[in-house]
Protein backbone atom coordinates (compact mmCIF):
# COMPACT_ATOMS: atom_id res chain seq x y z
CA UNK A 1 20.29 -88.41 -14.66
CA UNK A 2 17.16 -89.99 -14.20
CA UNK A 3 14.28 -88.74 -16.23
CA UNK A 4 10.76 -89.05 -16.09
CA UNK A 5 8.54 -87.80 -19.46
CA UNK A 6 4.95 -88.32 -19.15
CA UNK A 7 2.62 -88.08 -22.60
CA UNK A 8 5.64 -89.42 -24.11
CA UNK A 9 4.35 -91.10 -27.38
CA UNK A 10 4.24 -87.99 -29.61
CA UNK A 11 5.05 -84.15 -29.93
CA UNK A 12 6.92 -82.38 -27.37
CA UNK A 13 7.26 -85.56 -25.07
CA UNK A 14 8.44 -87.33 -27.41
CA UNK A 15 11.12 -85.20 -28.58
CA UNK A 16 12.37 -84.57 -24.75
CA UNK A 17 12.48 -88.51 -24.52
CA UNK A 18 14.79 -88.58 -27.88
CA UNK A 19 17.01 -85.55 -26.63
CA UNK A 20 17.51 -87.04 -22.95
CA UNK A 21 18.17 -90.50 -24.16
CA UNK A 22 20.81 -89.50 -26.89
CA UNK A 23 23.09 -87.19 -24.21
CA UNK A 24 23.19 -90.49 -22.32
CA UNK A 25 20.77 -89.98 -19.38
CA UNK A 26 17.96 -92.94 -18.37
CA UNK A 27 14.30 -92.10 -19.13
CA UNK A 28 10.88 -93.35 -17.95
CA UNK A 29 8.80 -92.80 -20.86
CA UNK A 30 5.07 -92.71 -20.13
CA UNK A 31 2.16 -92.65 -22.18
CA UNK A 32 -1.65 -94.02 -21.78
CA UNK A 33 -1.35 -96.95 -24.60
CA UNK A 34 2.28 -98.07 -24.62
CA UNK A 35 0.91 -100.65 -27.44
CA UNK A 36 -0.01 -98.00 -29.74
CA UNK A 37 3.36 -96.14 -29.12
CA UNK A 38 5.24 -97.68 -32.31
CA UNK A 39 8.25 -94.08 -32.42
CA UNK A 40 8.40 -94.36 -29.07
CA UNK A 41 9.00 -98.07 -28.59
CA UNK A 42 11.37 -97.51 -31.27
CA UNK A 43 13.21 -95.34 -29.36
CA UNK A 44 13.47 -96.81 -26.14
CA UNK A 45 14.77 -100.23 -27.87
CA UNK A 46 17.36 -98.35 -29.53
CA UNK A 47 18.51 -96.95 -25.68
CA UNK A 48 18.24 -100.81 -24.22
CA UNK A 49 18.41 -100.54 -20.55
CA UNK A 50 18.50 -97.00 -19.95
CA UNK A 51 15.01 -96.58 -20.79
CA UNK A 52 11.56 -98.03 -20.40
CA UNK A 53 7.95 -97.22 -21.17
CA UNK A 54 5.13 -97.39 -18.55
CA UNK A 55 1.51 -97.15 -19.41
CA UNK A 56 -0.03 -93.78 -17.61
CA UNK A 57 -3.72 -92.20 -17.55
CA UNK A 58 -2.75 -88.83 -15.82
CA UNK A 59 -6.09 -88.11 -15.34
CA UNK A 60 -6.47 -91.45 -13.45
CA UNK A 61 -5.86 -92.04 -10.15
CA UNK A 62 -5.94 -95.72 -10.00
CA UNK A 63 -3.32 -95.21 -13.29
CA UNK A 64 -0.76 -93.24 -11.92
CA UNK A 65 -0.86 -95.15 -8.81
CA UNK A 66 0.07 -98.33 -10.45
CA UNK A 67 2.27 -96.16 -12.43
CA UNK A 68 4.50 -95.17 -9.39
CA UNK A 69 4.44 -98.58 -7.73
CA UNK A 70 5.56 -99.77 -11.23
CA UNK A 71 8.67 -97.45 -10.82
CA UNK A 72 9.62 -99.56 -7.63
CA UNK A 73 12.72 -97.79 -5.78
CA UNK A 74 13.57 -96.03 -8.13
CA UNK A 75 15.04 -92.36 -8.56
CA UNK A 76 13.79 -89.65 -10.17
CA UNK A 77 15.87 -86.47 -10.67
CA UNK A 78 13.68 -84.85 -13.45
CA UNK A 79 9.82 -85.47 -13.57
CA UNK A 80 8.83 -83.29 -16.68
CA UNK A 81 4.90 -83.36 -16.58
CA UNK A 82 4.09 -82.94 -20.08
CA UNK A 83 1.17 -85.06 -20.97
CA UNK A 84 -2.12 -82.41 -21.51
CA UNK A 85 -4.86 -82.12 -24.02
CA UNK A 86 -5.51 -78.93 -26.46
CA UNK A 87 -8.80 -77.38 -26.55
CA UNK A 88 -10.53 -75.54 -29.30
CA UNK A 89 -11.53 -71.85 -29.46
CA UNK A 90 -14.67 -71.65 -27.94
CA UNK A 91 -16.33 -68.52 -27.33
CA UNK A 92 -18.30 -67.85 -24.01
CA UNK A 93 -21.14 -69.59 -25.36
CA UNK A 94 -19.86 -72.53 -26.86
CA UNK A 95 -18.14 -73.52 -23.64
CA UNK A 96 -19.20 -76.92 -22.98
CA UNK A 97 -18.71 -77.80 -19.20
CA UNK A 98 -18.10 -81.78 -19.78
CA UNK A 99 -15.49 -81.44 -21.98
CA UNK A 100 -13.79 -78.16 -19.91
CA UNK A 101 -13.94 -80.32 -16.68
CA UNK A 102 -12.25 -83.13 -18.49
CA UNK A 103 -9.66 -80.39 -20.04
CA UNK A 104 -9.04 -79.67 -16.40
CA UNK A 105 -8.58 -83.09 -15.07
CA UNK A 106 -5.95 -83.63 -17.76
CA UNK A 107 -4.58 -80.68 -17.61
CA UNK A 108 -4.21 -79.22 -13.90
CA UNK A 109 -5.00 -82.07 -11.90
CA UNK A 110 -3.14 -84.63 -13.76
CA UNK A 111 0.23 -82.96 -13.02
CA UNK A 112 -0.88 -82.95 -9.53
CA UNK A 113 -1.46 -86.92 -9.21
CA UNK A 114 1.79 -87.57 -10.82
CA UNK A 115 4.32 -85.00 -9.05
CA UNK A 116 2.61 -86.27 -5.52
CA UNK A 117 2.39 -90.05 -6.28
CA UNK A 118 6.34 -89.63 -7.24
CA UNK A 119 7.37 -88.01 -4.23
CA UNK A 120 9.28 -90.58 -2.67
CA UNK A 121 11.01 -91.68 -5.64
CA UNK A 122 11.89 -87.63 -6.01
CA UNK A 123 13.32 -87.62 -2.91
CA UNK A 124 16.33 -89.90 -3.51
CA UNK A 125 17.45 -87.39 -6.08
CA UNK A 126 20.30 -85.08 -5.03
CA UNK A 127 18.61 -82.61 -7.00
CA UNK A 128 15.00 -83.12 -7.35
CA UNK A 129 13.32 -80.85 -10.16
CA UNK A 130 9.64 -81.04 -11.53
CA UNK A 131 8.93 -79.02 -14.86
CA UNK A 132 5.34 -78.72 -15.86
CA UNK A 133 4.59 -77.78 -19.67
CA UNK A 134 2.03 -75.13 -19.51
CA UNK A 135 1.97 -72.62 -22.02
CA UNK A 136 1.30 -68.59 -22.81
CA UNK A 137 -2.75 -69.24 -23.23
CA UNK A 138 -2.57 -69.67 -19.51
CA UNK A 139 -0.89 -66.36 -18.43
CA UNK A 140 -3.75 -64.24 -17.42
CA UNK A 141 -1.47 -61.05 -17.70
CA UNK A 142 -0.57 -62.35 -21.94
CA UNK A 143 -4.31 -62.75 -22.41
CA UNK A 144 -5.26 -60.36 -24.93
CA UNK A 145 -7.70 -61.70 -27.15
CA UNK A 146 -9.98 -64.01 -24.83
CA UNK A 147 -12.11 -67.35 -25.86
CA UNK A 148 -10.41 -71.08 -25.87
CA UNK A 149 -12.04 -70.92 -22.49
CA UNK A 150 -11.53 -74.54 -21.03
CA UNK A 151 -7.56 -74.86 -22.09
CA UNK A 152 -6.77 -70.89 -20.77
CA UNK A 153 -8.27 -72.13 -17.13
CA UNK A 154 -6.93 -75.75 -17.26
CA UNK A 155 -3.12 -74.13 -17.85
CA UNK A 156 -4.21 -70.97 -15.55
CA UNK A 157 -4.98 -73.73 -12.24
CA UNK A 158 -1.85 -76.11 -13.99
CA UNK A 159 0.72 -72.67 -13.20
CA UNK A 160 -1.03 -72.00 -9.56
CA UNK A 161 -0.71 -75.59 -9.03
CA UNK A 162 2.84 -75.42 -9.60
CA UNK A 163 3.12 -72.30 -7.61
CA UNK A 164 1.55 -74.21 -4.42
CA UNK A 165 3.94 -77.22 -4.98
CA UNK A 166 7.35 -74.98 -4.66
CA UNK A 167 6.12 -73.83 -1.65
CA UNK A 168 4.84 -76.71 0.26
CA UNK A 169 7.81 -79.05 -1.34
CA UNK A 170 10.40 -76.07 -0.76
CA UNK A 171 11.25 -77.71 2.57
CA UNK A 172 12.44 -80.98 0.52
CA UNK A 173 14.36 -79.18 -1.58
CA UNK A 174 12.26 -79.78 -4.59
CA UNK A 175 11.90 -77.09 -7.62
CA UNK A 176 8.93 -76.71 -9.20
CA UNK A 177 8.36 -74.53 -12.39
CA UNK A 178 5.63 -74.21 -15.15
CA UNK A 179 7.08 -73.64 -18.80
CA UNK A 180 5.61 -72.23 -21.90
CA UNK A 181 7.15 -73.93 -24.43
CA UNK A 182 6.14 -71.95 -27.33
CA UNK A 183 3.81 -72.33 -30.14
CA UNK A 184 5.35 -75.85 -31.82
CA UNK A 185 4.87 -77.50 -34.88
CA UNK A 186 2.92 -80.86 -33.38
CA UNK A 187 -0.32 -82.77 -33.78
CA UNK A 188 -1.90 -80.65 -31.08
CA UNK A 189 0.18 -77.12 -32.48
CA UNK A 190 -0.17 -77.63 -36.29
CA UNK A 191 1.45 -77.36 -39.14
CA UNK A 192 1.45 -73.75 -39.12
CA UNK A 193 3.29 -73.47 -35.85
CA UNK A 194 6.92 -71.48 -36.13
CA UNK A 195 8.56 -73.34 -33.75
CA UNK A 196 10.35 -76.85 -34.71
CA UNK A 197 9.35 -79.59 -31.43
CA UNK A 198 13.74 -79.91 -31.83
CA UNK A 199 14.30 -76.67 -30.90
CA UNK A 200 11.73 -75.64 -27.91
CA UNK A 201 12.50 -78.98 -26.42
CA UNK A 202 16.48 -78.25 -26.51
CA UNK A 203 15.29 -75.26 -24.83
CA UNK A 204 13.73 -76.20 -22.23
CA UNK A 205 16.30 -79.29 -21.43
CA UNK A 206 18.67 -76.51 -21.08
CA UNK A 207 16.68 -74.65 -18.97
CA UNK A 208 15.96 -77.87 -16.63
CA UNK A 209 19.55 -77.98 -16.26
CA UNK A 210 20.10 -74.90 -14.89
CA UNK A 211 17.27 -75.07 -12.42
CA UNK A 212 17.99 -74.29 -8.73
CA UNK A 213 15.52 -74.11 -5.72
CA UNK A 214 15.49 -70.24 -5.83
CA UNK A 215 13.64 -70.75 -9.42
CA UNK A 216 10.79 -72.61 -7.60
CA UNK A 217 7.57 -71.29 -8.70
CA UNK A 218 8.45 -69.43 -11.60
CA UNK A 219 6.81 -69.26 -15.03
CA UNK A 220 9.56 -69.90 -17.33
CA UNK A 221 9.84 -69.33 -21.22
CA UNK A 222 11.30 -71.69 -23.75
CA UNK A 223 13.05 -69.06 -25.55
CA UNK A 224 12.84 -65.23 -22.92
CA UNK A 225 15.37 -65.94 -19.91
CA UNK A 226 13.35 -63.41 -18.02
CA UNK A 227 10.48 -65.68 -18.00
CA UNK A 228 6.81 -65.39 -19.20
CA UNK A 229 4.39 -62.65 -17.50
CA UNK A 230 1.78 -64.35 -15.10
C-alpha cells in the first residue's frame, strides 16, 4: 500500500509513519522542515526505498502544490491528513482572531489543499481512502464544557469538510472520514495524556483498513466502533 502521512516529523504522524513502514507498506512522509526532522529521517533511511520525506506547508498553497507535483505519477491509496496545530483554552474573551484564523487555515483548510491537490494521484488507487485526524473538541454534540474556541471551530469546519468531500468524491469511489484519535501522550497532548501515540495510532491503522465507501463521511473513534457523536 501506498501511504501518504502529512505532519509527519513528530507525535501521532510520526508514529503512523513507523507503524506503516514496519508492516512493509511505502510511505510519503511529509512535514514543513524535512531538515529539522532528525526521528523521522531516521526512519525513512532505515525503510530505504519504500519511503521518502517531502517538505509540506499545509496551510500553503504554493507548498502543497509543489508538494503534489513532487509526488510525480505516483499512487496514493491512503492520504492520512494529520498535520494540525493545538490551541489553548481561551475563554470568549481571550479569543484572538489572528491566531483563530491561522488555527483554521491549518486546521480545516489545510486538509482541504492537500486531499484536492492529490486527487489524481488518489485516483490510481484501487481503493482510494482519505482519513483526516480531527478530534472530540470538535464534536459539537461532546461539547460540554465550552472555551478553546479557535481549535473546537477549526476541527468543527475540518469534520464538515470531510463530510462535503465523501459526497462530492463519492462518485470516484473515494472514502473520506474524520477520526478522533483520542487524548495522546504527545508534544501537543502532554504528558498527562492516557493514551500511548503506539496504541491510538494502531487503532486507527486498523480502522483505515477496514474502510469501505459506505463509511464515507463518518466521524470515527480511535477506540468506540460505533463512532464519535457529531
Amino acid at each position: 500500500m501506498h501511504v501518504v502521512i502529512t505532519g509527519a516529523s513528530r507525535g501521532i504522524g510520526l508514529e503512523f509513519v513507523r507503524q506503516y513502514l514496519s508492516r512493509g507498506d511505502h510511505v510519503v512522509a511529509a512535514c514543513r522542515d524535512p531538515a529539522r526532522a532528525a526521528a523521522l529521517a531516521a526512519l525513512v533511511e532505515e525503510a530505504g526505498p519504500r519511503a521518502r520525506i517531502l517538505a509540506c506547508d499545509v496551510a500553503s498553497d504554493a507548498s502543497v502544490a509543489a508538494f503534489a507535483a513532487a509526488l510525480g505519477d505516483g499512487t496514493v491509496d491512503l492520504l492520512v491528513n494529520n498535520a494540525g496545530v493545538g490551541g489553548g483554552w481561551e475563554s470568549l474573551d481571550g479569543v484572538a482572531t489572528d491566531v483563530a484564523l491561522d488555527t483554521y487555515n491549518v486546521n480545516a483548510l489545510g486538509p482541504l489543499r492537500v486531499t484536492r491537490a492529490l486527487l489524481p494521484h488518489l485516483a490510481r488507487s484501487s481503493a482510494p481512502r482519505v482519513a483526516h485526524i480531527s478530534s472530540g473538541m470538535g464534536s459539537i454534540a461532546d461539547n460540554g464544557s465550552g472555551g478553546a474556541y479557535a481549535y473546537r471551530m477549526s476541527k468543527a469546519a475540518l469534520n464538515m469538510a470531510s463530510r462535503n468531500l465523501a459526497v462530492d468524491l463519492r462518485p470516484r469511489k473515494v472514502v473520506s472520514v474524520v477520526i478522533n484519535p483520542g487524548w495522546v501522550a504527545t508534544d501537543m497532548g502532554g504528558a498527562n495524556a492516557p493514551t500511548a501515540a503506539r496504541d491510538s495510532v494502531a487503532a486507527m491503522v486498523a480502522r483505515f483498513d477496514a474502510l469501505t465507501l459506505a463509511d464515507s463521511g463518518k466521524f470515527l473513534d480511535w477506540k468506540r466502533a460505533e463512532g464519535f457523536p457529531w
